[in-house]
C-alpha atoms as a PDB file:
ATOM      1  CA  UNK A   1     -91.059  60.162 107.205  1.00  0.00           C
ATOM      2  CA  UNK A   2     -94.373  59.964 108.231  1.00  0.00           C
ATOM      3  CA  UNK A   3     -96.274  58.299 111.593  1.00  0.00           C
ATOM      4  CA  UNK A   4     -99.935  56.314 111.199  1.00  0.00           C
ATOM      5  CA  UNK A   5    -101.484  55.354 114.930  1.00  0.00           C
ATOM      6  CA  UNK A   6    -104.303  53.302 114.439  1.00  0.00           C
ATOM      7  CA  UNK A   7    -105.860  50.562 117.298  1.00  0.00           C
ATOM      8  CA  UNK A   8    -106.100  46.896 116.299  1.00  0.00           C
ATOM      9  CA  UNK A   9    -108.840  45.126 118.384  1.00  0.00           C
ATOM     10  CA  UNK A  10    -108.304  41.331 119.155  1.00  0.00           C
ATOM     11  CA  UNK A  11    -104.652  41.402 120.267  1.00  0.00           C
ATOM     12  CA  UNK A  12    -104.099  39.590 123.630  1.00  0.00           C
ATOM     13  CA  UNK A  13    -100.565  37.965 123.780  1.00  0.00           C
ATOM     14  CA  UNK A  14     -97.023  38.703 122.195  1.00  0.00           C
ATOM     15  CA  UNK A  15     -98.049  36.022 119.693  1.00  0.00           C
ATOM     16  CA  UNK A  16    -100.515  38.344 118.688  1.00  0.00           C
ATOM     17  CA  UNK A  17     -97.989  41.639 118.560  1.00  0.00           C
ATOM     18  CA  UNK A  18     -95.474  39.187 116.795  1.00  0.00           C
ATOM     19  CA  UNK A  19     -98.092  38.807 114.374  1.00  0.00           C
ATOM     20  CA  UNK A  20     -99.290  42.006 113.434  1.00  0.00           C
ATOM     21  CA  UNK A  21     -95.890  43.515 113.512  1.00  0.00           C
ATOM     22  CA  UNK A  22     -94.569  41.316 110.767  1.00  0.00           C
ATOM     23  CA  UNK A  23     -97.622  41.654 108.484  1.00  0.00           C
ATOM     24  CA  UNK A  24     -97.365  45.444 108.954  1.00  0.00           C
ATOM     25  CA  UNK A  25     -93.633  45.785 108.399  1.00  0.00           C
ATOM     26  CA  UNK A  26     -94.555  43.933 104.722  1.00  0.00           C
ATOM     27  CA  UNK A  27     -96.051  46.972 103.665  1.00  0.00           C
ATOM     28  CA  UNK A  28     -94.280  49.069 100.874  1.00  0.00           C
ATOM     29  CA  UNK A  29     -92.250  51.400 102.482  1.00  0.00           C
ATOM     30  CA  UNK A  30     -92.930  50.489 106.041  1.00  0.00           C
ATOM     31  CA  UNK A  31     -89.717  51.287 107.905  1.00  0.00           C
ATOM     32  CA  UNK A  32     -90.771  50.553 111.621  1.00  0.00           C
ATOM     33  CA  UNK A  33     -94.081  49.444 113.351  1.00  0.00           C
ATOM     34  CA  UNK A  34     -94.811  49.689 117.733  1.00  0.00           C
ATOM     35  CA  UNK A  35     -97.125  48.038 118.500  1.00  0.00           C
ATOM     36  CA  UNK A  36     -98.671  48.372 122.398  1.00  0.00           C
ATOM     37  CA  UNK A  37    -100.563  44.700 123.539  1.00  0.00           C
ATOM     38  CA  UNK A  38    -102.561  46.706 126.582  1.00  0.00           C
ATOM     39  CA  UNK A  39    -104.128  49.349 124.441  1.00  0.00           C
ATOM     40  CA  UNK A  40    -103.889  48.244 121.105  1.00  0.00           C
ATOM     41  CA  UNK A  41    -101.855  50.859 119.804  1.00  0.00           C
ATOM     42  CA  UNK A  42    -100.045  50.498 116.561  1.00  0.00           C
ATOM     43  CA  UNK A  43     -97.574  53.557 115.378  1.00  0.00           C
ATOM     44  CA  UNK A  44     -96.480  52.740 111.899  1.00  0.00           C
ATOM     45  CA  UNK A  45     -93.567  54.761 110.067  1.00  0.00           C
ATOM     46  CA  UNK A  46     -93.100  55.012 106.801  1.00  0.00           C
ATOM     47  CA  UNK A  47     -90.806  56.722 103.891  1.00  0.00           C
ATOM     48  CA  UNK A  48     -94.507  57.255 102.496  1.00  0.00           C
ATOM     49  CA  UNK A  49     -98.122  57.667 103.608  1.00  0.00           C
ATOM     50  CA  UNK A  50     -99.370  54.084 104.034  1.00  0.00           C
ATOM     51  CA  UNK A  51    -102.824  53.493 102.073  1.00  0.00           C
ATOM     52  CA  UNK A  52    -105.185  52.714 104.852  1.00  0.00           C
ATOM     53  CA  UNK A  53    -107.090  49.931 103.225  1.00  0.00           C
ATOM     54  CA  UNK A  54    -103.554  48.252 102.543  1.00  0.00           C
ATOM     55  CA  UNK A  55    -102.962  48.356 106.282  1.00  0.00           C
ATOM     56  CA  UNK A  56    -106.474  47.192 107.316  1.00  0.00           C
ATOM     57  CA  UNK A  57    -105.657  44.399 104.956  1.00  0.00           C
ATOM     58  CA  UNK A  58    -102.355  43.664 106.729  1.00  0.00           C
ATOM     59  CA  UNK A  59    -103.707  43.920 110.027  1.00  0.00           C
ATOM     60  CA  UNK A  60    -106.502  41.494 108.455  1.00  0.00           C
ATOM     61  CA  UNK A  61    -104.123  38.927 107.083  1.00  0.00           C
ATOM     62  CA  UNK A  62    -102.873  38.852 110.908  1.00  0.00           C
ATOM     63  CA  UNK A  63    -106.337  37.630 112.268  1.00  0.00           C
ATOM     64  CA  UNK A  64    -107.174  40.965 114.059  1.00  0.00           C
ATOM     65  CA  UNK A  65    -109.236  44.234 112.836  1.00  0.00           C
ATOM     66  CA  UNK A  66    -108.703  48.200 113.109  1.00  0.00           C
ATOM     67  CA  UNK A  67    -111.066  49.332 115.660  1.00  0.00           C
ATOM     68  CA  UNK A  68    -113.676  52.139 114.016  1.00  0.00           C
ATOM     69  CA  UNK A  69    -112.822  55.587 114.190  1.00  0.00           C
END
């Protein structure tokens, strides 16, 4: 099991959270995803290390971004 925290900029209501959430838990091997509206937090666990540009992507396909390192 392993734990990804990245921060997605953008977010502002549940809609948002509902959003994100569902296009992260699509990911291969994606087995639960936390997502935190006031700071932007996302913690993503997974049976396997999730490729970050396949999570940008999903975070993408949600309307949002990952905030820069």
């Amino acid at each position: 099991m392993t734990t990804k925290t990245v921060t997605v900029v953008g977010m502002t209501c549940q809609h948002c959270v509902a959003a994100v959430t569902e296009e992260v838990s699509a990911l291969q091997g994606v087995t639960s995803v936390r997502v935190d509206l006031e700071s932007g937090r996302v913690d993503v666990e997974s049976d396997t290390p999730v490729d970050d540009s396949a999570l940008a992507a999903a975070v993408d396909e949600a309307g949002y971004e990952l905030a820069q390192p």
